[in-house]
Protein backbone atom coordinates (compact mmCIF):
# COMPACT_ATOMS: atom_id res chain seq x y z
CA UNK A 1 0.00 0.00 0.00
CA UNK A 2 2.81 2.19 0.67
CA UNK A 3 4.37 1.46 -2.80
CA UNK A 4 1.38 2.55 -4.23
CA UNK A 5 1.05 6.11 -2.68
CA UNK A 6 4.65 6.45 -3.55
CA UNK A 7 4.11 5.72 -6.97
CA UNK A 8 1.00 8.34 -7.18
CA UNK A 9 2.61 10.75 -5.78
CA UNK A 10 5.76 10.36 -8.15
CA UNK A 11 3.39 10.50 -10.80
CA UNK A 12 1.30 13.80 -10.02
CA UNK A 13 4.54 15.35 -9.10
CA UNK A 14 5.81 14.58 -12.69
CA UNK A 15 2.72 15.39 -14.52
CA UNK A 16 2.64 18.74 -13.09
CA UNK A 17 6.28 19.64 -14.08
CA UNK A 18 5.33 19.02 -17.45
CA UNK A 19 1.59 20.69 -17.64
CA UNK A 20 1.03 24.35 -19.04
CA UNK A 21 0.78 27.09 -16.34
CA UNK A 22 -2.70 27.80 -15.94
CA UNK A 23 -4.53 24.85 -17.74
CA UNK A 24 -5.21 23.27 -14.32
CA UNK A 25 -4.27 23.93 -10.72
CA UNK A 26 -0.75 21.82 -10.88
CA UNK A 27 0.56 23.26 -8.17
CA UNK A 28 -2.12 22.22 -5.50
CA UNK A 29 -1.80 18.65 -6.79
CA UNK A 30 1.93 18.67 -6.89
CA UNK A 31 1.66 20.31 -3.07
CA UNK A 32 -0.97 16.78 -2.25
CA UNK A 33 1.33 14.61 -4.16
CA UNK A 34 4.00 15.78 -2.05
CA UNK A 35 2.08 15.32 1.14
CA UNK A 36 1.38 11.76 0.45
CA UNK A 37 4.90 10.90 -0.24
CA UNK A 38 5.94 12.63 2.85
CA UNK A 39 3.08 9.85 4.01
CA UNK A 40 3.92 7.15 2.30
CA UNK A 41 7.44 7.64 3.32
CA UNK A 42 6.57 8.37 7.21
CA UNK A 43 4.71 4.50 6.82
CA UNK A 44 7.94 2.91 5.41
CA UNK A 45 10.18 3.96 7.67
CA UNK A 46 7.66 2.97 10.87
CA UNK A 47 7.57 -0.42 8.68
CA UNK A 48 11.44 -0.45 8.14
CA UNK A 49 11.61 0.01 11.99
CA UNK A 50 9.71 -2.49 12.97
CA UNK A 51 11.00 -5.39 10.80
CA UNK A 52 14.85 -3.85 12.52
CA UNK A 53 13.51 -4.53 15.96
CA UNK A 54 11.95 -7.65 14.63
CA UNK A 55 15.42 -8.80 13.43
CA UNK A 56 16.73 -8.05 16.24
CA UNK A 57 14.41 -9.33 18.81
CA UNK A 58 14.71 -12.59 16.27
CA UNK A 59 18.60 -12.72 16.79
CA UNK A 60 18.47 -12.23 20.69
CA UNK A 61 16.48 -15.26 20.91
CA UNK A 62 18.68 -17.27 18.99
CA UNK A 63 21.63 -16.46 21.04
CA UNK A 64 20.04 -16.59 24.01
CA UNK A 65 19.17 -21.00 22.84
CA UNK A 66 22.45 -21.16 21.65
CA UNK A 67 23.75 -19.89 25.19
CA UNK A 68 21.23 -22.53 26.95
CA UNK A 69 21.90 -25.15 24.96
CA UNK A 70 26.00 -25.69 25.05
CA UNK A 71 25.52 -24.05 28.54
CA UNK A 72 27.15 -26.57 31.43
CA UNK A 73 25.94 -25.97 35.43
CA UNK A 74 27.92 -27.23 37.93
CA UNK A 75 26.65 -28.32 41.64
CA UNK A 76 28.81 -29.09 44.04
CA UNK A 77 28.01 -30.85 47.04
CA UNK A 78 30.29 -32.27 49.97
CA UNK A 79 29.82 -36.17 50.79
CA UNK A 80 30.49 -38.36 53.62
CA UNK A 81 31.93 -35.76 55.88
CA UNK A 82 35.79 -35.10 56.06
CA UNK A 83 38.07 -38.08 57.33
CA UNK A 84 41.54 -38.11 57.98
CA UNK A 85 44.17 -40.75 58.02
CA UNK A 86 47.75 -41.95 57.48
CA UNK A 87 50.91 -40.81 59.28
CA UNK A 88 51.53 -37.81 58.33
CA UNK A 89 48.11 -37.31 58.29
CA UNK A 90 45.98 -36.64 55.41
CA UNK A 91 43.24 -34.67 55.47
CA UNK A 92 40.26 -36.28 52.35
CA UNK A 93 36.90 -34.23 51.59
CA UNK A 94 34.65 -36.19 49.82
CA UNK A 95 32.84 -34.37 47.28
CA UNK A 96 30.01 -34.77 44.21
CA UNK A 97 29.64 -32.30 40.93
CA UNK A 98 26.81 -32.95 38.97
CA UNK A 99 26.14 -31.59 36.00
CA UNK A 100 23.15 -30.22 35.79
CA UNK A 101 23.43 -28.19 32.54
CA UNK A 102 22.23 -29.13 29.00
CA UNK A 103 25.62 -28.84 27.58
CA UNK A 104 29.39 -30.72 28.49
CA UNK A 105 31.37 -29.44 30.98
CA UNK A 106 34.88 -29.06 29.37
CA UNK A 107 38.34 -29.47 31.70
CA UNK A 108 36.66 -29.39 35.03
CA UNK A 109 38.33 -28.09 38.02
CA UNK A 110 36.86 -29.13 41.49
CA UNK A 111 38.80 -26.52 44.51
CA UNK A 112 38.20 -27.15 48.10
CA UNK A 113 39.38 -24.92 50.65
CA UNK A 114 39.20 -26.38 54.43
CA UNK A 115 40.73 -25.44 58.10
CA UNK A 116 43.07 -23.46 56.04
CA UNK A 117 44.36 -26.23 53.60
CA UNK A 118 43.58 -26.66 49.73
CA UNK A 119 43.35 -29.25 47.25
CA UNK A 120 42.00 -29.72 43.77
CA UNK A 121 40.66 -31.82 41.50
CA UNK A 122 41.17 -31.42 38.43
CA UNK A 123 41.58 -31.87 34.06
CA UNK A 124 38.05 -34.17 33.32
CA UNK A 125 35.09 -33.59 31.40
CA UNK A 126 31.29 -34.14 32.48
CA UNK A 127 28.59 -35.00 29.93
CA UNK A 128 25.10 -33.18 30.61
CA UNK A 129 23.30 -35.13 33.71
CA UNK A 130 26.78 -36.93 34.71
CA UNK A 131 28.21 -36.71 37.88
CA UNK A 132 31.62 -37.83 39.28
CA UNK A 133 32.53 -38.37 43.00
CA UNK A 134 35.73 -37.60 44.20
CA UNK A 135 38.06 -37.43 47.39
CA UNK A 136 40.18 -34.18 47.57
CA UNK A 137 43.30 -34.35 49.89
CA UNK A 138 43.68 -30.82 51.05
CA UNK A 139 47.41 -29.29 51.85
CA UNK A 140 48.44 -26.93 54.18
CA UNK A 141 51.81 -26.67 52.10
CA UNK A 142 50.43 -25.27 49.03
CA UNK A 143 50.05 -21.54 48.13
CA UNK A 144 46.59 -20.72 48.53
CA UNK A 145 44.31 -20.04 45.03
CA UNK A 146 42.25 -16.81 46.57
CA UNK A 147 42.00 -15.94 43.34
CA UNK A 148 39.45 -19.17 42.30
CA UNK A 149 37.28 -17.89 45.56
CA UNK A 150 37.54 -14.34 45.09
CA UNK A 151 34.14 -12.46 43.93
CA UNK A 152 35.63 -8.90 43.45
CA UNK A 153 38.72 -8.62 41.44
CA UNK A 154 41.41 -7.00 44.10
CA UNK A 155 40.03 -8.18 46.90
CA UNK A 156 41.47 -10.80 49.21
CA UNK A 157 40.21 -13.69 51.01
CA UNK A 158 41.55 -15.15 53.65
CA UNK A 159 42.06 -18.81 53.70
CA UNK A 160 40.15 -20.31 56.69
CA UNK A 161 41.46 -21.86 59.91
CA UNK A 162 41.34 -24.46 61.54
CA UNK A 163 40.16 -22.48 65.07
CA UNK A 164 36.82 -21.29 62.46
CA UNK A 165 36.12 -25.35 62.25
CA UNK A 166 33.92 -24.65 59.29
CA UNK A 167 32.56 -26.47 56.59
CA UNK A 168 34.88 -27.21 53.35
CA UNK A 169 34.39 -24.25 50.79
CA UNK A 170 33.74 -25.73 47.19
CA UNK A 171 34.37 -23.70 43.84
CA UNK A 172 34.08 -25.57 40.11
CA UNK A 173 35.70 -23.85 37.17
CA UNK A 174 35.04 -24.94 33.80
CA UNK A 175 34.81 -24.54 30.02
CA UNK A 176 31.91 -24.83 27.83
CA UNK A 177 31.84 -26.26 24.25
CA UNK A 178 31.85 -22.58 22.61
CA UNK A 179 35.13 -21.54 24.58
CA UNK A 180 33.73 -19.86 27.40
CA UNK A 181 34.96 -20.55 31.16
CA UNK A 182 32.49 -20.62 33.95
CA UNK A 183 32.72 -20.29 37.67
CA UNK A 184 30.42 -22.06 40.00
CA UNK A 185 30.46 -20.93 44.22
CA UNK A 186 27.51 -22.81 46.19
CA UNK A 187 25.03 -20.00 46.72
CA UNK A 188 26.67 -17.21 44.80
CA UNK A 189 25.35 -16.63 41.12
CA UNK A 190 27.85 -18.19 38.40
CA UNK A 191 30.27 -16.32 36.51
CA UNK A 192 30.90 -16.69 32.69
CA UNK A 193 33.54 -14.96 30.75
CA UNK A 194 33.33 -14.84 26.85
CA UNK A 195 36.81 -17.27 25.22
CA UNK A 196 37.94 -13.00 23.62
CA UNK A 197 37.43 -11.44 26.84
CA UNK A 198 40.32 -9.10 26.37
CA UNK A 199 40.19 -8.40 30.27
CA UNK A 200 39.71 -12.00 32.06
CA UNK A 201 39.21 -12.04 35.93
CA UNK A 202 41.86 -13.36 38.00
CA UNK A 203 40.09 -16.84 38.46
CA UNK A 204 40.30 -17.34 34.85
CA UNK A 205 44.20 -16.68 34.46
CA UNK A 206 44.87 -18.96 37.52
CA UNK A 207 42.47 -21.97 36.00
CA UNK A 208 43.84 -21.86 32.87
C-alpha cells in the first residue's frame, strides 16, 4: 500500500512539471502529491523500523538457545563428611559435581578450601546429567588459590582456619563447548567470561 502512494505521488509530481501554467491547478496537486509521499514515506520507515527490531528481537532469541543449549551448570556438594588418616596425616573431603546443565562441561576443576588447607581436582570432562565423586586431599603446604574464591577482582580472602572449624568451601571452574569458562560458588550466582574477553578475571588466568 505504501508502494502505491509512492508511486501516485511520483506520478502527479511529474505530470505537473510538465503541464502548461494555468490549464489546471498543478501546483495544488503537486503540493498533495507531495504530502502523500511525505506519508507514504513516514509509513515505510515505521515499517522499516519495525522489521529492525523484529530482526533483532529474532537474533536475541537465537543467542540466548544457543547460550542454553552448550551451557554446562555445575553443583557441588560435599559427601560423607571429612576423614583423615595416614601418618603424616591426610586430610580427604569427599565431594560430588553434577552436571546439571544441557551442555558438556569441558576441563573441570573441582577446589576445596578447608581449616586453612587446599586441594584440587582437576583436568576431566562431564557429559550433561553426569556426575563424578571424588576425594580431595587438602594441603596446608600449598600456596593458597584466593584468586578461584575471590568475587571482586582485588580483593582478598583469607584462607580459613582451623580455630573457624567450618565447613569445606567448594568452587568448580570450567569450560563450555563454545570456549567460554564458567565459575560455579555454592550459593553465589555463576560467573561466565566470553573465550575473547580481552580483560579476564583473576580466576580465569589462575584456572587456565
Amino acid at each position: 500500500m505504501n508502494d502505491n502512494a509512492g508511486a501516485v505521488a511520483r506520478v502527479l509530481a511529474t505530470a505537473a512539471q510538465q503541464q502548461p501554467t494555468g490549464s489546471m491547478n498543478w501546483t495544488a496537486i503537486a503540493a498533495i502529491a507531495t504530502g502523500v509521499m511525505a506519508i507514504a514515506t513516514f509509513f515505510m520507515a515505521l515499517r522499516t523500523g519495525k522489521v529492525a527490531r523484529e530482526t533483532k528481537q529474532l537474533a536475541e532469541e537465537a543467542r540466548s538457545d544457543r547460550d542454553l543449549a552448550w551451557r554446562p551448570i555445575l553443583a557441588l556438594e560435599q559427601r560423607g563428611g571429612v576423614t583423615r588418616s595416614g601418618n603424616p596425616q591426610q586430610t580427604l573431603v569427599s565431594v560430588r559435581v553434577t552436571n546439571l546443565g544441557s551442555g558438556p562441561a569441558l576441563s573441570c576443576s573441582i577446589y576445596v578450601s578447608y581449616e586453612g588447607c587446599w586441594g584440587c581436582w582437576n583436568g576431566f570432562p562431564l557429559k550433561p546429567q553426569e556426575h563424578r565423586d571424588m576425594g580431595i586431599h587438602v594441603d596446608a603446604n600449598i600456596v593458597f588459590p584466593s584468586e578461584v574464591f575471590t568475587l571482586k577482582a582485588g580483593t582478598q580472602r583469607t584462607p580459613t582456619t582451623r580455630m573457624m572449624q567450618l565447613p569445606p568451601e567448594l568452587a568448580a571452574v570450567c569450560t563450555d563447548a563454545l570456549g567460554r569458562r564458567w565459575r560455579f560458588l555454592p550459593g553465589l550466582p555463576n560467573q561466565k567470561v566470553e573465550a575473547d574477553d580481552p580483560k579476564p578475571p583473576a580466576w580465569v588466568i589462575y584456572c587456565r
